[in-house]
N, C-alpha and C. Protein backbone atom coordinates (compact mmCIF):
# COMPACT_ATOMS: atom_id res chain seq x y z
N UNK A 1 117.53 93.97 105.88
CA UNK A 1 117.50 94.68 107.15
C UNK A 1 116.93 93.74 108.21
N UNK A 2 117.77 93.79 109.10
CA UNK A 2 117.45 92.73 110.66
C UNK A 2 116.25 93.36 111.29
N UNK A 3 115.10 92.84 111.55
CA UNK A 3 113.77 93.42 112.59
C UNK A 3 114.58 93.40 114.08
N UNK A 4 113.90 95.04 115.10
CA UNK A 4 114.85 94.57 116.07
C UNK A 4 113.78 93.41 116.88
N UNK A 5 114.41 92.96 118.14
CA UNK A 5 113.68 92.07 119.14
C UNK A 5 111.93 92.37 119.36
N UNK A 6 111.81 93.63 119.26
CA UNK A 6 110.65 93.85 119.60
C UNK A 6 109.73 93.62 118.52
N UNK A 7 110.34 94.27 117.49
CA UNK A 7 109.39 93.80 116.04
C UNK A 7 109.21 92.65 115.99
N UNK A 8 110.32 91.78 115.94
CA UNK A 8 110.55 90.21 115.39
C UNK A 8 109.32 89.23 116.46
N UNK A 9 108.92 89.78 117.93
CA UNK A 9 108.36 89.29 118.96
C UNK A 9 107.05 89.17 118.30
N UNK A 10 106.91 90.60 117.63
CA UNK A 10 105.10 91.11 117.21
C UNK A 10 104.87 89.82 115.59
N UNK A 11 106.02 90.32 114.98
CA UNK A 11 105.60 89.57 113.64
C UNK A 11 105.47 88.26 113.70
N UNK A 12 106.14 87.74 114.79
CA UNK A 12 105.65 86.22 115.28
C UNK A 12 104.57 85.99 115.48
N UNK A 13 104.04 87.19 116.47
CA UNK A 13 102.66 86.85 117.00
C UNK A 13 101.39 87.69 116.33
N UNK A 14 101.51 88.00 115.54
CA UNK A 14 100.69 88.43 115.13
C UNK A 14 99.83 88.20 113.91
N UNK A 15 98.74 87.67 113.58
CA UNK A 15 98.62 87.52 112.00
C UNK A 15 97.55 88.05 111.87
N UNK A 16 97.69 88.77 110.09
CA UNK A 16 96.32 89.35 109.79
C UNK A 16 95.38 89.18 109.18
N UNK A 17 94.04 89.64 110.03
CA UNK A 17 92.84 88.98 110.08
C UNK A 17 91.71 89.74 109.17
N UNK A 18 92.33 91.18 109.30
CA UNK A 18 91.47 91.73 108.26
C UNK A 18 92.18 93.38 107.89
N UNK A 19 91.90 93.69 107.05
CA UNK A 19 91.70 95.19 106.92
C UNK A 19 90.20 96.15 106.23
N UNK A 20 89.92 96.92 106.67
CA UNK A 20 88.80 97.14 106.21
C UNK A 20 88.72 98.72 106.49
N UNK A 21 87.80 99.68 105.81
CA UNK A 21 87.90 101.25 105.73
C UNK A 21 86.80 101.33 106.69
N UNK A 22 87.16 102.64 107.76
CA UNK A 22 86.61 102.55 108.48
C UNK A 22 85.52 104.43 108.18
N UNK A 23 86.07 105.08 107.48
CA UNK A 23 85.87 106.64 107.80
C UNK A 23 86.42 107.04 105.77
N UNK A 24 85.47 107.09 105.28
CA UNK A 24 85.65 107.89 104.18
C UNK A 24 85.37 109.72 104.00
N UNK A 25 86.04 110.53 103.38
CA UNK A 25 85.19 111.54 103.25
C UNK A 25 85.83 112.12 101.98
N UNK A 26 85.30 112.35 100.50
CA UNK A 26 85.53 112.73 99.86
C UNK A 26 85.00 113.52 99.20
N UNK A 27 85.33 114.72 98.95
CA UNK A 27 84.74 116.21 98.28
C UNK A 27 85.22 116.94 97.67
N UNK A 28 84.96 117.89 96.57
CA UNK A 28 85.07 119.33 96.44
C UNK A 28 84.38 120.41 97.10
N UNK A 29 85.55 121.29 97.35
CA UNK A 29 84.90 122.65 98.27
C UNK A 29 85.27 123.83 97.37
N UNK A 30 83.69 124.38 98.11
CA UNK A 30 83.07 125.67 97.12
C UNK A 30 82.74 125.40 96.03
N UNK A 31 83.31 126.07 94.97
CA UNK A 31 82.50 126.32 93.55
C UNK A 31 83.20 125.16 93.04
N UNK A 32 84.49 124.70 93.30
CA UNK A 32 85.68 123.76 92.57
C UNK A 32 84.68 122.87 91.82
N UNK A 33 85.06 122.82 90.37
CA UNK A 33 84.08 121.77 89.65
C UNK A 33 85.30 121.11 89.13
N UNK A 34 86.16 119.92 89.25
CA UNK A 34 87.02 119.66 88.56
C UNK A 34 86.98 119.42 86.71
N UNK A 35 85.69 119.14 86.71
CA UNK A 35 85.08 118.61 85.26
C UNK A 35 85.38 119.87 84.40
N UNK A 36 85.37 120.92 85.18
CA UNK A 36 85.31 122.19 84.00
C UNK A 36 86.30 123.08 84.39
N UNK A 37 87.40 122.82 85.61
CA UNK A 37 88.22 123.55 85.98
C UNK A 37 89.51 123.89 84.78
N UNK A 38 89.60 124.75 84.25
CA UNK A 38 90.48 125.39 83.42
C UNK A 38 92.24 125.20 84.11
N UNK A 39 92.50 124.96 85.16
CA UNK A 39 93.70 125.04 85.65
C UNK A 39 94.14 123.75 86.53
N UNK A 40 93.18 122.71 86.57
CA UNK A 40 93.21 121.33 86.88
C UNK A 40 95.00 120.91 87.22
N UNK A 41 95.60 121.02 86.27
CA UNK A 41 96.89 120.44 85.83
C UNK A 41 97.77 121.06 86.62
N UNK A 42 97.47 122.38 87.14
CA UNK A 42 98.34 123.23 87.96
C UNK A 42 98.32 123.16 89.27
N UNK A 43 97.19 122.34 89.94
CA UNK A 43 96.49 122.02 91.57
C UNK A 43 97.90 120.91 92.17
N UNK A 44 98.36 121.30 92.87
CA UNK A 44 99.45 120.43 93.96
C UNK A 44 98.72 119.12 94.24
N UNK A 45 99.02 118.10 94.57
CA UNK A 45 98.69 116.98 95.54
C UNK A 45 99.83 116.74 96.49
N UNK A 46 99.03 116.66 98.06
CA UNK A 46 99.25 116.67 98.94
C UNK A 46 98.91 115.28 99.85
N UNK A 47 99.53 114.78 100.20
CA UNK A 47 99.08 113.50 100.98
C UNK A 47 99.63 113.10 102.21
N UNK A 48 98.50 112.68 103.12
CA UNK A 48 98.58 112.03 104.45
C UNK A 48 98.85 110.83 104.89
N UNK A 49 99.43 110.48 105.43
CA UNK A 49 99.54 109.39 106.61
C UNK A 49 99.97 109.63 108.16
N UNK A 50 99.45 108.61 108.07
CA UNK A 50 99.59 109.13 109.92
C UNK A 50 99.16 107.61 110.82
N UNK A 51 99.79 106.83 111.07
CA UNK A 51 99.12 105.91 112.66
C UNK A 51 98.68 106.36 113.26
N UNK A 52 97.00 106.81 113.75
CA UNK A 52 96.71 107.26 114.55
C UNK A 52 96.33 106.72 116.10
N UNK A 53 96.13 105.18 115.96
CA UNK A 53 96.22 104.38 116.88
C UNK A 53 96.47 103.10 117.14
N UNK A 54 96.81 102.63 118.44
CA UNK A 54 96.28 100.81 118.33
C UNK A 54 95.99 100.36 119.50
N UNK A 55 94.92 99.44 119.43
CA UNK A 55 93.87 99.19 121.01
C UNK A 55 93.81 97.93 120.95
N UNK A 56 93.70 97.10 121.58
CA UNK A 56 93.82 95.48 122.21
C UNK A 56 92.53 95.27 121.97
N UNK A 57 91.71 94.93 121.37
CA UNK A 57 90.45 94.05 122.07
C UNK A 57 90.38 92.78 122.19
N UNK A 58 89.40 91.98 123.05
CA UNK A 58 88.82 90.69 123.88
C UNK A 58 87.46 90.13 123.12
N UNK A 59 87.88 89.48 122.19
CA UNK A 59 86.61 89.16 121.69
C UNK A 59 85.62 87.83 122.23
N UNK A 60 84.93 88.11 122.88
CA UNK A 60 84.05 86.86 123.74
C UNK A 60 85.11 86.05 124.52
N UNK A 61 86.22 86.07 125.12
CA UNK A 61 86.65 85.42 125.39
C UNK A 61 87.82 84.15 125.01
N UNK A 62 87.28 84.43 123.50
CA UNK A 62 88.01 83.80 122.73
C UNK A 62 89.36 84.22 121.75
N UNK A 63 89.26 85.22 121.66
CA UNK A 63 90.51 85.95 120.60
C UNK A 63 91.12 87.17 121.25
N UNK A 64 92.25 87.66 120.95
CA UNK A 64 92.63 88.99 121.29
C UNK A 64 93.02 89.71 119.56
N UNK A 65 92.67 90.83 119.77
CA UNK A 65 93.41 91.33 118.50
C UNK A 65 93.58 92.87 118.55
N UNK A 66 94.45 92.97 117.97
CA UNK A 66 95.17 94.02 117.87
C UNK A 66 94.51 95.05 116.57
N UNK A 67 93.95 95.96 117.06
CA UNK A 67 93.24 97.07 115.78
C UNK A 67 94.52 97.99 115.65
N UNK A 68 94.73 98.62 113.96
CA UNK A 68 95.44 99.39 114.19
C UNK A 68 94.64 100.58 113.03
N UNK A 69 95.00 102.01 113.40
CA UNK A 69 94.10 102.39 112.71
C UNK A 69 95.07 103.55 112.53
N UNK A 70 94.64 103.74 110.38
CA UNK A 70 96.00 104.82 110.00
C UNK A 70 94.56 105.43 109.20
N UNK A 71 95.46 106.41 109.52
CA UNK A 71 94.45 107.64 108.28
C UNK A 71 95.10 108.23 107.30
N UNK A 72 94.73 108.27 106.09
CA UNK A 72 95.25 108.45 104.68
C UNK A 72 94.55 109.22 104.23
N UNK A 73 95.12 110.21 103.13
CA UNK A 73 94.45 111.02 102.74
C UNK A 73 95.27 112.13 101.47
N UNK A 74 94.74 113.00 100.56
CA UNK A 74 95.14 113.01 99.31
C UNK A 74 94.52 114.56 99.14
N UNK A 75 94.82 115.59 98.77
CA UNK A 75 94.54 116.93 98.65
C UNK A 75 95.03 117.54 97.71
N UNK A 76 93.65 118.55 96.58
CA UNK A 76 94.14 119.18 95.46
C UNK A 76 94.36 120.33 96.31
N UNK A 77 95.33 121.41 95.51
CA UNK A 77 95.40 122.19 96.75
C UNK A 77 96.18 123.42 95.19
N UNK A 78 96.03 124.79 95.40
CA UNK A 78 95.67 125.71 94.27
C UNK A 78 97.16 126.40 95.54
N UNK A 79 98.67 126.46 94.66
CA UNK A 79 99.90 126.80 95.82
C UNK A 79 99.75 127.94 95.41
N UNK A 80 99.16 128.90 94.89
CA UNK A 80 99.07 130.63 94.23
C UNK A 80 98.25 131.19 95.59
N UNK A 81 97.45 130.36 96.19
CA UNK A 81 96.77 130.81 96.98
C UNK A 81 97.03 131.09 98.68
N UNK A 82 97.30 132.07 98.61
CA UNK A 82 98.11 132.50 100.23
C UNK A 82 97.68 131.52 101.42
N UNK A 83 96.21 131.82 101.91
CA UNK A 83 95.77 131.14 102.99
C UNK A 83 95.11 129.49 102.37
N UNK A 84 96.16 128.67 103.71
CA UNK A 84 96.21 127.30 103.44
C UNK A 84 94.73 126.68 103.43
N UNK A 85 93.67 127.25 103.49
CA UNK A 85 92.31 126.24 104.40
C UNK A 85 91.62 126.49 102.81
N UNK A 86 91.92 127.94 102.31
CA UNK A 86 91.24 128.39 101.27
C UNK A 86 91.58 127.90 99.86
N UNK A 87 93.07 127.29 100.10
CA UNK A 87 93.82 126.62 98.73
C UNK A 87 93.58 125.13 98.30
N UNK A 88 92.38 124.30 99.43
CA UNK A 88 92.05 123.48 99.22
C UNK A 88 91.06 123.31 98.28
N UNK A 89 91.27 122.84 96.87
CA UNK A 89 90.11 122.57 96.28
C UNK A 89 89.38 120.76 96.22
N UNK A 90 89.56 120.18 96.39
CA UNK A 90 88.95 118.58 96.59
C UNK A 90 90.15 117.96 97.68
N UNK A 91 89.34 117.03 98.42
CA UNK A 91 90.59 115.94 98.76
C UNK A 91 89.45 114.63 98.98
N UNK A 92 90.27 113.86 99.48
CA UNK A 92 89.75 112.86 99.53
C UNK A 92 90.77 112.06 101.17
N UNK A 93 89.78 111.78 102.17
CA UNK A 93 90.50 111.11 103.05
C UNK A 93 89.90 110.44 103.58
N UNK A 94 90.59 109.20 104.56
CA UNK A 94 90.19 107.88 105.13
C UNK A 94 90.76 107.24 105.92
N UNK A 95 90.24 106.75 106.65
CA UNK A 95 90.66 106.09 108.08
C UNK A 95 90.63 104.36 107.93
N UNK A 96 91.53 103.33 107.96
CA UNK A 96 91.57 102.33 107.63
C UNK A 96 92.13 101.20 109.03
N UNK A 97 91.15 100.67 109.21
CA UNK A 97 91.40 99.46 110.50
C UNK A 97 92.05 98.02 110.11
N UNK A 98 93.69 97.92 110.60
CA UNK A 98 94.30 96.74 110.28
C UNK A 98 93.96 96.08 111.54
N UNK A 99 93.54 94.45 111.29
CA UNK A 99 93.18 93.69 112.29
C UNK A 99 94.07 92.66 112.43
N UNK A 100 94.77 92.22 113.70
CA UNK A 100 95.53 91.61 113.74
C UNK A 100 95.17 90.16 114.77
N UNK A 101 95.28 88.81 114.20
CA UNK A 101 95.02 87.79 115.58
C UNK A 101 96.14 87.76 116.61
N UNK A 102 96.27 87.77 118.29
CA UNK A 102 97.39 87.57 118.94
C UNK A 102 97.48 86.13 119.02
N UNK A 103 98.56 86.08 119.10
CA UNK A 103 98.75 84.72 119.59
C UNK A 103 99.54 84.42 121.21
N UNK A 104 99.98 85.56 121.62
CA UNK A 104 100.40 85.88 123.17
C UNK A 104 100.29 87.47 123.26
N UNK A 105 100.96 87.55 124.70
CA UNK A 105 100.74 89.13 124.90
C UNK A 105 101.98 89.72 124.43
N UNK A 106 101.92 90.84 124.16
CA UNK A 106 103.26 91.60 123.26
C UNK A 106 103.61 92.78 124.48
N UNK A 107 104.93 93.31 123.97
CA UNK A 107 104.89 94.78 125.42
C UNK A 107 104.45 96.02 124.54
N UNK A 108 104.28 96.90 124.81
CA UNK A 108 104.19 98.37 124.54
C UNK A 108 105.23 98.53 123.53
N UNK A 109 105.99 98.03 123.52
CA UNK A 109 106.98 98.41 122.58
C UNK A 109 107.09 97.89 121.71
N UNK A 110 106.67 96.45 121.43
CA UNK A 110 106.33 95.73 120.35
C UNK A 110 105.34 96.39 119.27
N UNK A 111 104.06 96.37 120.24
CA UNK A 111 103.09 96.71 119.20
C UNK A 111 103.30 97.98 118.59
N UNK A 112 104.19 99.11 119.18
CA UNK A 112 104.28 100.57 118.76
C UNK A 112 105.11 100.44 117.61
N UNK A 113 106.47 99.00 117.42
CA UNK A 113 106.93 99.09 116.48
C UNK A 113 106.34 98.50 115.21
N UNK A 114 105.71 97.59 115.36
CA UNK A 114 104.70 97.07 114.31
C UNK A 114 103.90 98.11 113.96
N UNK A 115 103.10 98.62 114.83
CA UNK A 115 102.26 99.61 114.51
C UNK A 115 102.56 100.58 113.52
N UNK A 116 103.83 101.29 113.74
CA UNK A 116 104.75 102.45 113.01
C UNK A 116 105.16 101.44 111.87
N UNK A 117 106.02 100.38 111.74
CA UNK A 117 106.64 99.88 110.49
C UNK A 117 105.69 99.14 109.62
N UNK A 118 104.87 98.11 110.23
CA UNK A 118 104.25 96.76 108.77
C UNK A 118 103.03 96.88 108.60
N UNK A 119 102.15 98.01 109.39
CA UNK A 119 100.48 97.79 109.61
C UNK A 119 99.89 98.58 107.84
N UNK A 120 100.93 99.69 107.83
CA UNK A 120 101.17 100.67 106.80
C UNK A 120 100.66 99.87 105.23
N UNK A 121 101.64 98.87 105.35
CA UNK A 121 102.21 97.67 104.10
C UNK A 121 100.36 97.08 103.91
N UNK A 122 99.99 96.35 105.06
CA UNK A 122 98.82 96.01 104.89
C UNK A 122 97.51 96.45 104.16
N UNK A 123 97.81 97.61 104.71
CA UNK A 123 96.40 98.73 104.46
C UNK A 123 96.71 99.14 103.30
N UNK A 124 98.16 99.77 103.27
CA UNK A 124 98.22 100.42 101.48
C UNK A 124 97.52 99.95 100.25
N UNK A 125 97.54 98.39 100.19
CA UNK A 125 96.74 97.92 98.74
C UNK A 125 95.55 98.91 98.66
N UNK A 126 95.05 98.91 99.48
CA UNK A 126 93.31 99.12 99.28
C UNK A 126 93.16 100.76 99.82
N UNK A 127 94.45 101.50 100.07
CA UNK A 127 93.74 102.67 99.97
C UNK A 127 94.78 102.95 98.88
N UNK A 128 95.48 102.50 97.99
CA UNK A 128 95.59 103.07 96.65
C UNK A 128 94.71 102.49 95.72
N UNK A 129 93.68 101.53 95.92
CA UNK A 129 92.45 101.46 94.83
C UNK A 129 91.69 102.60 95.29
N UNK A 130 91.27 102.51 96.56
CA UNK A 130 90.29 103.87 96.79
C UNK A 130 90.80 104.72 96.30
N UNK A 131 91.70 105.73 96.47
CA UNK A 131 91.65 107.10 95.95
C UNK A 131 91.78 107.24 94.54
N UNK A 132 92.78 105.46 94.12
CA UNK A 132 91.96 105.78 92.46
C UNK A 132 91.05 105.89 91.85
N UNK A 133 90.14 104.90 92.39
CA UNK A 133 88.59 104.86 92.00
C UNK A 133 87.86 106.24 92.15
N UNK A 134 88.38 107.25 93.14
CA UNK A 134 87.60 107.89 93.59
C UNK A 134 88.27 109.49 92.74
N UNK A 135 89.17 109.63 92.45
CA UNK A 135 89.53 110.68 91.36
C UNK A 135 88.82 109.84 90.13
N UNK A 136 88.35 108.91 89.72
CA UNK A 136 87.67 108.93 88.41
C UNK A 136 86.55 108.99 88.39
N UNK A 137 85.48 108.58 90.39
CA UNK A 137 84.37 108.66 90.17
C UNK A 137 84.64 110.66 90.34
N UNK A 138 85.26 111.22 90.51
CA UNK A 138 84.66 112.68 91.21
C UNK A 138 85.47 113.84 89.96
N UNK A 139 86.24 113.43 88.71
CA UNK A 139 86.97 113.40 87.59
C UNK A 139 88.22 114.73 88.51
N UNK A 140 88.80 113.89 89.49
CA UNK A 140 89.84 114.50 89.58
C UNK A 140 90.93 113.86 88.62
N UNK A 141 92.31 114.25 88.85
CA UNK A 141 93.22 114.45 88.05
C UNK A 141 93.63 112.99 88.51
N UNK A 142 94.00 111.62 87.49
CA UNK A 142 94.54 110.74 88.43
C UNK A 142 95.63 110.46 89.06
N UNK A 143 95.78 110.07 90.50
CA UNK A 143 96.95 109.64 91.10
C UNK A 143 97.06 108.68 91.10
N UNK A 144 98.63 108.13 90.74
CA UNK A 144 98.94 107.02 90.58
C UNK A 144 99.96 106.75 91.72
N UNK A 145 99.71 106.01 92.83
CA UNK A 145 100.61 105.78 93.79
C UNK A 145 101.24 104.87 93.84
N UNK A 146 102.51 104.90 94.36
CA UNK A 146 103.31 103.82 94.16
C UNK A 146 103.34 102.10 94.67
N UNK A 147 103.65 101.18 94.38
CA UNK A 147 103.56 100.20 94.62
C UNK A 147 104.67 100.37 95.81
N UNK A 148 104.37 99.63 97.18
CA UNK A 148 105.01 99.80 98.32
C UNK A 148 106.09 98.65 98.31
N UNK A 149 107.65 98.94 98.16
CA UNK A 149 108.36 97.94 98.77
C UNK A 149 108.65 97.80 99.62
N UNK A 150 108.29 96.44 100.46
CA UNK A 150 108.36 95.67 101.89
C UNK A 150 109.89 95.34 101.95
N UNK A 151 110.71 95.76 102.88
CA UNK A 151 111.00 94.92 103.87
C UNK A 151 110.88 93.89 104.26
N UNK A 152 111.93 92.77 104.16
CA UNK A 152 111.70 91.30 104.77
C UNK A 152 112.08 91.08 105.88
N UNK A 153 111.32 91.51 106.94
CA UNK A 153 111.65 91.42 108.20
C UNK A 153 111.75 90.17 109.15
N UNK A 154 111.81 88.70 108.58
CA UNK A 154 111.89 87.43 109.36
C UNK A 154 113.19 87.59 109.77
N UNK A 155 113.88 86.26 110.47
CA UNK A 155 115.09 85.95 110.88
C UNK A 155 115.07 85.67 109.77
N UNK A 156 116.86 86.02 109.43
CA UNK A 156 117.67 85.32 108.80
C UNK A 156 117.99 83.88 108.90
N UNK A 157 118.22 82.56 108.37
CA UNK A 157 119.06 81.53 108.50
C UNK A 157 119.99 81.66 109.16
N UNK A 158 120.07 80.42 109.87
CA UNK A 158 121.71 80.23 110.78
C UNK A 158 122.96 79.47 109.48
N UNK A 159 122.15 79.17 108.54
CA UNK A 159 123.54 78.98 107.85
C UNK A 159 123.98 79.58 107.11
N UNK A 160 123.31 80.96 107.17
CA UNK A 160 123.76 81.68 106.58
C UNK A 160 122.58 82.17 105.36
N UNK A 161 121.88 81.37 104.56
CA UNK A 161 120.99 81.75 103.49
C UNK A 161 119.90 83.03 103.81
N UNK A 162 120.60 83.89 103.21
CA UNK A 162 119.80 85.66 103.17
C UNK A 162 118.60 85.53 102.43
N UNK A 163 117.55 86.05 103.09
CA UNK A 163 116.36 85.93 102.38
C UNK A 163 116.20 86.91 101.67
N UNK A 164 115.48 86.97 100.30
CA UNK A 164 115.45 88.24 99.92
C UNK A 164 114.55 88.89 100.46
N UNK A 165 115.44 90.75 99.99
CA UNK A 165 114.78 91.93 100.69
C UNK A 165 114.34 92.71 100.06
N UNK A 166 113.71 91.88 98.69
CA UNK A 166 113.01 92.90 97.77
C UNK A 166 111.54 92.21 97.30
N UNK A 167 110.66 92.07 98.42
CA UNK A 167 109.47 91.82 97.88
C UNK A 167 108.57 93.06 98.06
N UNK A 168 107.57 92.61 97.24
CA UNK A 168 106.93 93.92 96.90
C UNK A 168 105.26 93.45 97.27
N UNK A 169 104.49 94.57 97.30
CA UNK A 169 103.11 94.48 98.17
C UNK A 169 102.10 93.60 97.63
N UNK A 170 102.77 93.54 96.05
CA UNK A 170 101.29 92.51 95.23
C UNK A 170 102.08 90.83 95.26
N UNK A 171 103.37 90.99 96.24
CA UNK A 171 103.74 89.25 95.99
C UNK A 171 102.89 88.78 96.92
C-alpha cells in the first residue's frame, strides 16, 4: 500500500524518540474478586483505543517534537447484566505518549495522518506487555493480543523493486 503525500512528508520527518505510559488505572469494582469468581470464563472483554491527541513542543530551543497520545484500555464486563456502568467488573486502562524528533515543519494534515495510522504501531508493543502483566498481577483471565501487522509505508523503487508489505511489530 502507497502512503499518501501527506503521510510519506511526516514519515520522512519524523523519528522516534520515545514512548512511554503516561496514565495507568487498573481495578476491580465492587465485590468482583476475580481469584474466586465462579463465572470468570463467561465475563466479555472489551477494548479501547482511541488517539486522543497530538501537540508540538519546543524543547529549549533546540528540538521540536511531536507528542502523540493514545489511550488503551481492556474491560471485563458480565453481558447478562442490563445496565452498562454496572456490568463492569475489572478493567484495566492507559494513556501512552509517542515521542517523535522533527526534522522540519509538517501541515495539519500530515501529522493527523501519522497520528491516526503509525503512532498506534509504536505504542502497541508495550501496552500489550502491560495488560498482560497486569491480568496476572490482578489474576484476571489472560489476554492475549495480537501481534500488530505494519504496513510498509516508504516509497517504492523507481525500478520497480516492491518492498515488502508484510512486516510485523517485533521485526
Amino acid at each position: 500500500m502507497t502512503a499518501s503525500p501527506e503521510l510519506q512528508q511526516a514519515i520522512d520527518s519524523l523519528k522516534i524518540r520515545d514512548v512511554y505510559l503516561r496514565e495507568l488505572d487498573a481495578r476491580c469494582l465492587g465485590d468482583f474478586d476475580p481469584k474466586y469468581a465462579a463465572d470468570l470464563d463467561k465475563l466479555l472483554v472489551q477494548q479501547m483505543h482511541l488517539v486522543r491527541q497530538s501537540q508540538i513542543v519546543e524543547l529549549d530551543g533546540e528540538a521540536r517534537l511531536l507528542r502523540i497520545f493514545v489511550r488503551l484500555g481492556a474491560r471485563w464486563v458480565d453481558a447478562k447484566e442490563p445496565d452498562e456502568a454496572s456490568s463492569i467488573r475489572a478493567l484495566v486502562e492507559s494513556e501512552f505518549i509517542a515521542e517523535y524528533e522533527m526534522d522540519g515543519a509538517l501541515e495539519e494534515d500530515a501529522i493527523n495522518e501519522f497520528s491516526l495510522q503509525n503512532a498506534s504501531y509504536h505504542i502497541w508493543p508495550y501496552w500489550r506487555e502491560l495488560l498482560s502483566s497486569q491480568c496476572v498481577r490482578m489474576n484476571l483471565p489472560k489476554v492475549m493480543l495480537p501481534m500488530v501487522q505494519l504496513a510498509h509505508n516508504r516509497h517504492q523503487e523507481e525500478s520497480g523493486k516492491a518492498e515488502s508489505s508484510d512486516e510485523t511489530a517485533g521485526q
